[in-house]
Protein backbone atom coordinates (compact mmCIF):
# COMPACT_ATOMS: atom_id res chain seq x y z
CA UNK A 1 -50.78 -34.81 8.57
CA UNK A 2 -53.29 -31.81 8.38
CA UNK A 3 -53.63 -29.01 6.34
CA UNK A 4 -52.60 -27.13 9.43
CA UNK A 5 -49.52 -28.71 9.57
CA UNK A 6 -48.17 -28.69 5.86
CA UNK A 7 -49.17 -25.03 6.01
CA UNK A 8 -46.99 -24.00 8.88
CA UNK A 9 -43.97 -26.01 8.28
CA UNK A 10 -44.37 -25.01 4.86
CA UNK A 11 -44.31 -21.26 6.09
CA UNK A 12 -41.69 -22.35 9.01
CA UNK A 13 -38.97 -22.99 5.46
CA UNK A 14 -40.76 -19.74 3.94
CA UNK A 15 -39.15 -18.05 6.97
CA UNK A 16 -35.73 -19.59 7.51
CA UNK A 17 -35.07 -18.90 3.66
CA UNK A 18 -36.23 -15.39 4.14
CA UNK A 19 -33.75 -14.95 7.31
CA UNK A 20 -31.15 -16.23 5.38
CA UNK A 21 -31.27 -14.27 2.51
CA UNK A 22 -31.77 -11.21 4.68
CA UNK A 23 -28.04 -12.23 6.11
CA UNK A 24 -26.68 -12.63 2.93
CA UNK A 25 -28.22 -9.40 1.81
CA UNK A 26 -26.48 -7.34 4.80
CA UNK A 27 -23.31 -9.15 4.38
CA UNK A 28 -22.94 -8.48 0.88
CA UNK A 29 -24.02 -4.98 1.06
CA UNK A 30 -21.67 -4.47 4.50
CA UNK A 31 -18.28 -5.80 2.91
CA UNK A 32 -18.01 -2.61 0.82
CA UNK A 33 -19.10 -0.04 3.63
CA UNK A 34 -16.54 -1.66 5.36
CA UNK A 35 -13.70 -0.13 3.54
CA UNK A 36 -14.93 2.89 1.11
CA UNK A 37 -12.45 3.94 -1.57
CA UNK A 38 -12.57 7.07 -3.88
CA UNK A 39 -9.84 8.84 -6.72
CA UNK A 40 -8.76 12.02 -5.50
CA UNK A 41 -7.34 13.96 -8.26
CA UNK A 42 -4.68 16.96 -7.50
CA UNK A 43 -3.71 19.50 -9.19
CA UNK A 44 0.04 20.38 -10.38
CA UNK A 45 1.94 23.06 -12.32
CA UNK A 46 1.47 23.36 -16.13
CA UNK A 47 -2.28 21.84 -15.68
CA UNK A 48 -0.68 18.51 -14.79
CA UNK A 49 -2.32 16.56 -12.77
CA UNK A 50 -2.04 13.55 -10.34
CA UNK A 51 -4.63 11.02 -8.71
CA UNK A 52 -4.14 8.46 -5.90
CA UNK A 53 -6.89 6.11 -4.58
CA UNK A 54 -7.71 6.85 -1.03
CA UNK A 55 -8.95 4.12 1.04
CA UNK A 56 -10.98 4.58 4.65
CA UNK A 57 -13.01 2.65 6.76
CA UNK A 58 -16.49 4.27 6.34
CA UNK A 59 -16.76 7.20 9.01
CA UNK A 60 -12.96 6.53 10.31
CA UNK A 61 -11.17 9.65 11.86
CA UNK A 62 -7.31 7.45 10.95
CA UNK A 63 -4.15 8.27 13.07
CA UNK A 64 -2.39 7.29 10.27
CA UNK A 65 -2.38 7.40 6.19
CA UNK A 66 0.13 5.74 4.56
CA UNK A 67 0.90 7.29 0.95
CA UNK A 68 1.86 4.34 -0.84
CA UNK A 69 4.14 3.74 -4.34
CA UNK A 70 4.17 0.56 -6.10
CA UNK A 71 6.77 -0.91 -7.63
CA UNK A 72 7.33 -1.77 -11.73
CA UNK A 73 6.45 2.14 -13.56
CA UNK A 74 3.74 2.39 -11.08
CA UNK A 75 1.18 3.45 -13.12
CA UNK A 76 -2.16 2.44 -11.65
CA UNK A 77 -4.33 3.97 -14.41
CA UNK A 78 -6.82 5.17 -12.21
CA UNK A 79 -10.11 6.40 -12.81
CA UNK A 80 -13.40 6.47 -11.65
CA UNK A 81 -16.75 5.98 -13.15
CA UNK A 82 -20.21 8.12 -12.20
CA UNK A 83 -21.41 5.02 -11.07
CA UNK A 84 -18.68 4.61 -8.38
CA UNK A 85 -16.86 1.81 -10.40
CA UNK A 86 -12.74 2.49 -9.66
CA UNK A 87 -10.58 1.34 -12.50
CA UNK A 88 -7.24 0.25 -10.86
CA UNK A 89 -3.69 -1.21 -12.32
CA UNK A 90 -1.17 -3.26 -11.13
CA UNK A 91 -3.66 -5.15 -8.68
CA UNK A 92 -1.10 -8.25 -8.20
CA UNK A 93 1.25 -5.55 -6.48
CA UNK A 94 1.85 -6.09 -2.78
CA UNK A 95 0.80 -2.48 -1.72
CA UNK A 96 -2.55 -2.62 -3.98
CA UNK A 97 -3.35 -5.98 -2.88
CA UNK A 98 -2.39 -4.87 0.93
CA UNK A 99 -4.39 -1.81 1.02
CA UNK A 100 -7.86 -3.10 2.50
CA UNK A 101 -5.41 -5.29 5.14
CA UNK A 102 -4.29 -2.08 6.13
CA UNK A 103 -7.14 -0.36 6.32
CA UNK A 104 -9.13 -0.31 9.96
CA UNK A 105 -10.25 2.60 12.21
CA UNK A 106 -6.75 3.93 12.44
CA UNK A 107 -5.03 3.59 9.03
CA UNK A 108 -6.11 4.57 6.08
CA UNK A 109 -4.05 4.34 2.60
CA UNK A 110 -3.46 6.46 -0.52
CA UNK A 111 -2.20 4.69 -3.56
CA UNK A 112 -0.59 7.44 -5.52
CA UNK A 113 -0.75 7.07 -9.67
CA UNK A 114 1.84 8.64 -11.74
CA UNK A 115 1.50 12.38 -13.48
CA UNK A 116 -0.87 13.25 -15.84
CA UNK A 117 2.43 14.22 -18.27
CA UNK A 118 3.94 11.44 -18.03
CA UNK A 119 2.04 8.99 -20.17
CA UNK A 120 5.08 6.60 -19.81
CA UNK A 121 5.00 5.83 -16.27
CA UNK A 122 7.71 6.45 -13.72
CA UNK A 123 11.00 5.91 -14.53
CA UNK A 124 13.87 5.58 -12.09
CA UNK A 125 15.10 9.14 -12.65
CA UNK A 126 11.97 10.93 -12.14
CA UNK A 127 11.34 9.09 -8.84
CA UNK A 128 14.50 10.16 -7.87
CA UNK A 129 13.55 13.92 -8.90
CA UNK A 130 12.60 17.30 -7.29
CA UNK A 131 9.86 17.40 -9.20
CA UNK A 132 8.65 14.29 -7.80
CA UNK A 133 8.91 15.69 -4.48
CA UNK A 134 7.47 18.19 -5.06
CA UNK A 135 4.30 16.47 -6.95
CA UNK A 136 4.11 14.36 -3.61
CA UNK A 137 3.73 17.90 -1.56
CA UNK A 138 0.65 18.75 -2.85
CA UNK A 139 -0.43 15.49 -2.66
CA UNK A 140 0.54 15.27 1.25
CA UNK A 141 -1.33 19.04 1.88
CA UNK A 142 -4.60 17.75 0.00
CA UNK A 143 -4.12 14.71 2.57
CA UNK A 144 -3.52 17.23 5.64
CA UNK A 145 -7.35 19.35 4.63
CA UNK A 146 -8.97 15.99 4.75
CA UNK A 147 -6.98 14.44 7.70
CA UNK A 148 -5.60 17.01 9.70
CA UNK A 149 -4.81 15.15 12.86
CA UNK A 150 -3.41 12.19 11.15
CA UNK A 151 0.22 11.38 10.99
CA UNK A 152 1.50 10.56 7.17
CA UNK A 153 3.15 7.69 6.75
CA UNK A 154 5.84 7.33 3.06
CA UNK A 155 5.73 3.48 1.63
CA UNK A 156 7.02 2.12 -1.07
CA UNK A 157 7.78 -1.57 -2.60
CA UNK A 158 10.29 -2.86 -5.24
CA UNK A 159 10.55 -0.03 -7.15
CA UNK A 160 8.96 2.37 -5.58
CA UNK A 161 11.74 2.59 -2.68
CA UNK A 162 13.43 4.69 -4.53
CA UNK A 163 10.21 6.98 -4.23
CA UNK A 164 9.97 6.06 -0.80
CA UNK A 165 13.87 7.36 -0.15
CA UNK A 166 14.30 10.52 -2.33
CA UNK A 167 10.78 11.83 -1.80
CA UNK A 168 11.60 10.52 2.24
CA UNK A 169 14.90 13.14 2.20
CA UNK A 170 13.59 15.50 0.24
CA UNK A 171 10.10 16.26 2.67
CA UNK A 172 11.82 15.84 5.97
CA UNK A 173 8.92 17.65 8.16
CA UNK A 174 5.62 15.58 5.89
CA UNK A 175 6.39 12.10 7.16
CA UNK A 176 6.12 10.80 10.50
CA UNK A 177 7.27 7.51 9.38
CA UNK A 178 9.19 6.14 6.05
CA UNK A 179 8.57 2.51 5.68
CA UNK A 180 10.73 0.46 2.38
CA UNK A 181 9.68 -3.14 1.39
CA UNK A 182 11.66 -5.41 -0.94
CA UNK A 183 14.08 -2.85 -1.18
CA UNK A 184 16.34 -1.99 -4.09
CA UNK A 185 19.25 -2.76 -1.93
CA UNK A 186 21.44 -3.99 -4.79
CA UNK A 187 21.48 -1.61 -7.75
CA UNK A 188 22.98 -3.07 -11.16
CA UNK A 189 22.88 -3.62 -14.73
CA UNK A 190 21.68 -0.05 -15.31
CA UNK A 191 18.71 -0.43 -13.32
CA UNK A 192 17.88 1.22 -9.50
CA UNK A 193 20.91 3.68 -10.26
CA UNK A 194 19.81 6.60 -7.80
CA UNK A 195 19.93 3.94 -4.76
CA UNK A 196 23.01 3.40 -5.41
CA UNK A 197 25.35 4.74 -2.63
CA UNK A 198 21.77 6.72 -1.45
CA UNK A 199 22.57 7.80 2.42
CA UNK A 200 19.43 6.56 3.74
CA UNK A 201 20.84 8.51 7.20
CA UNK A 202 19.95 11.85 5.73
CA UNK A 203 16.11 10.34 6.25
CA UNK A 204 14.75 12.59 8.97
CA UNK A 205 12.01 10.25 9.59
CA UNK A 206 12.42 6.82 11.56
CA UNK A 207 12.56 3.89 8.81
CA UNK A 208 11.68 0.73 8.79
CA UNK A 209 12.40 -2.10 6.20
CA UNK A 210 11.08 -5.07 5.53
CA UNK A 211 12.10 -7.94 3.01
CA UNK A 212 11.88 -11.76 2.41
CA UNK A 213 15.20 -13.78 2.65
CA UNK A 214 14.85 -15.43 -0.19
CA UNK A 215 13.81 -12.82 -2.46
CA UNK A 216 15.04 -13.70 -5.52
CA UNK A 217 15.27 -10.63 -7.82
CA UNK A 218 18.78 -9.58 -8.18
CA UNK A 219 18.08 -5.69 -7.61
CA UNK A 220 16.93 -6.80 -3.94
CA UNK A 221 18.96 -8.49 -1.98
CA UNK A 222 18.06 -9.73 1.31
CA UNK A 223 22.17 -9.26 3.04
CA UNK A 224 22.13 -6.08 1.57
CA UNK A 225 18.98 -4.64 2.66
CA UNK A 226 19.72 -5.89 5.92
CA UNK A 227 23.29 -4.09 6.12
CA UNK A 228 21.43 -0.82 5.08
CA UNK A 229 18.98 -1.48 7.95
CA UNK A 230 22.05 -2.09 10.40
CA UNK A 231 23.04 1.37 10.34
CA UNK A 232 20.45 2.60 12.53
CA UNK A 233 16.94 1.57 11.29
CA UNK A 234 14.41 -0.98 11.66
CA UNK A 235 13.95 -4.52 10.20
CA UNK A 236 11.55 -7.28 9.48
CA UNK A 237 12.60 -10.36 8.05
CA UNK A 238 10.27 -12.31 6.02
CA UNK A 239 10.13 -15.97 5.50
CA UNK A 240 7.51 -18.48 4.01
CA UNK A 241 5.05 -17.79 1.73
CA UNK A 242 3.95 -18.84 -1.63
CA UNK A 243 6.46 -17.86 -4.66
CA UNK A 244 5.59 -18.20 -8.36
CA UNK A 245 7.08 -17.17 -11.57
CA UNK A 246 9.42 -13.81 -12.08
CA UNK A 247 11.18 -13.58 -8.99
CA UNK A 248 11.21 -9.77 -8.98
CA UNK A 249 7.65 -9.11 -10.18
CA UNK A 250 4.68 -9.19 -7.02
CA UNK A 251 3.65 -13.35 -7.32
CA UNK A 252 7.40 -14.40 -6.03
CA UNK A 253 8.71 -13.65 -2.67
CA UNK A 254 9.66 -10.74 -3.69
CA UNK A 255 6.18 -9.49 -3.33
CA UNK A 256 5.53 -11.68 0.04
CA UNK A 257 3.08 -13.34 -1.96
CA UNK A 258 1.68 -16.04 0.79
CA UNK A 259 2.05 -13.51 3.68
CA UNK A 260 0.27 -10.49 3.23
CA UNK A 261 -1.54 -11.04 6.46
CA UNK A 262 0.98 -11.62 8.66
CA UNK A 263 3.74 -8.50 7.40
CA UNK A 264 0.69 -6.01 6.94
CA UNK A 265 -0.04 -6.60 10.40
CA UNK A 266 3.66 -6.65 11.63
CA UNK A 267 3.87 -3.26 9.80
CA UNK A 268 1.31 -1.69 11.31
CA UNK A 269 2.44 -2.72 14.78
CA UNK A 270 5.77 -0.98 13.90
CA UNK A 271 3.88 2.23 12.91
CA UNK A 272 1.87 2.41 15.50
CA UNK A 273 4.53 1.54 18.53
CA UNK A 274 3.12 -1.75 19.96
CA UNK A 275 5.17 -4.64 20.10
CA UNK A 276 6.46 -5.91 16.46
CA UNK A 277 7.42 -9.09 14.94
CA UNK A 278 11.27 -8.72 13.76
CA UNK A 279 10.77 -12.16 12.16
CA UNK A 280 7.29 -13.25 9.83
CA UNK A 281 7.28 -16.57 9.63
């Protein structure tokens, strides 16, 4: 072998290595241009304040933004650093693991926090409040300067239905859509108390809920949610999945843990009016 020869296979490797480090390069600087995320902080009365994350595709003009509540006291804790670094609760929650699924040229999501004043998170009562609604106003009209074509789109999960119905009533002309997963159909014990008896018919907005039939958690069951969905609204019915410890926290089926995939996408087919799976399987 010549000289020749070790030199330009030897440079031949140099080159292939080179390409392929170049492709890992673009791909790992690509995956977060792909889906840019920020902390938009609003004000509120009495120099309160309140943040959600907001989540595009870079240089997206959405048709959609779903403002999103997740369950438990749905404090997120969010904050941002000067470097860009986002510091983010709650991450095993189906909504904040869901939000890059969702997010594509025509949806983008905002994952609201709780109040500046109130340190202790949300309790059932204040979701259930005028204030609250009223908190989630300014937060829709700081969503309408950035997006002003875009439809707004109310979600909530586990807990955060009962955000998703009072604040749903009491806004009847901000939401184009309401959306509730794993439902607090089945109020007890002291806990979900505003849902109980709520008249989700007094929802101006089309609805839409979805839930796993063998959630587990005894605020949510799956014949009850389906009875409220009977009377005139929407339904997906979840199966499969992967379910692990507390069957009312976001690992169980009560957080569709397993199927994020396939209900992200069947909820986005429902929002947008193409044809939607009634069953995820």
């Amino acid at each position: 072998m010549t000289g020749f020869t070790v030199i330009r296979r030897g440079l031949g490797r140099l080159a292939s290595f080179a390409m392929s480090l170049c492709i890992a390069l673009c791909v790992w600087h690509a995956a977060p241009a792909c889906a840019l995320e920020q902390v938009v902080t609003v004000p509120l009365a009495d120099s309160a304040t309140i943040s959600y994350l907001l989540t595009q595709k870079d240089d997206s003009h959405p048709d959609w933004v779903l403002v999103m509540f997740a369950g438990g006291d749905g404090a997120l804790q969010l904050a941002q650093a000067s470097d860009g670094t986002i510091r983010l609760g709650l991450k095993k929650n189906f909504l904040v693991r869901a939000r890059t699924l969702l997010v594509d040229d025509r949806f983008a999501t905002a994952l609201v926090d709780t109040p500046s004043d109130q340190p202790g998170g949300y309790s059932d009562s204040f979701r259930a409040s005028p204030r609250h609604a009223q908190d989630l106003a300014r937060v829709a009209a700081d969503l309408r300067t950035r997006f002003p074509q875009a439809k707004l789109v109310l979600v909530g999960t586990s807990r955060g239905t009962i955000s998703s119905a009072f604040v749903g009533r009491a806004l009847p002309d901000t939401w184009d859509a309401v959306v509730h997963t794993s439902t607090l159909s089945s109020p007890a014990r002291g806990q979900a108390l505003p849902l109980a008896g709520f008249n989700y018919g007094e929802i101006h907005a089309r609805q839409l809920f979805v839930h796993h039939e063998d959630d587990g958690c005894y605020l949510c069951s799956f014949s009850a949610a389906k009875r409220i969905a009977d009377d005139g609204h929407d339904f997906i019915a979840v199966s499969g999945g992967n379910a692990r410890g507390n069957p009312c926290e976001a690992m169980g089926h009560h957080g569709f843990n397993g199927q994020d995939e396939a209900v992200v996408a069947a909820i986005k087919a429902w929002i947008s009016g193409g044809a939607w799976s009634k069953e995820v399987d």
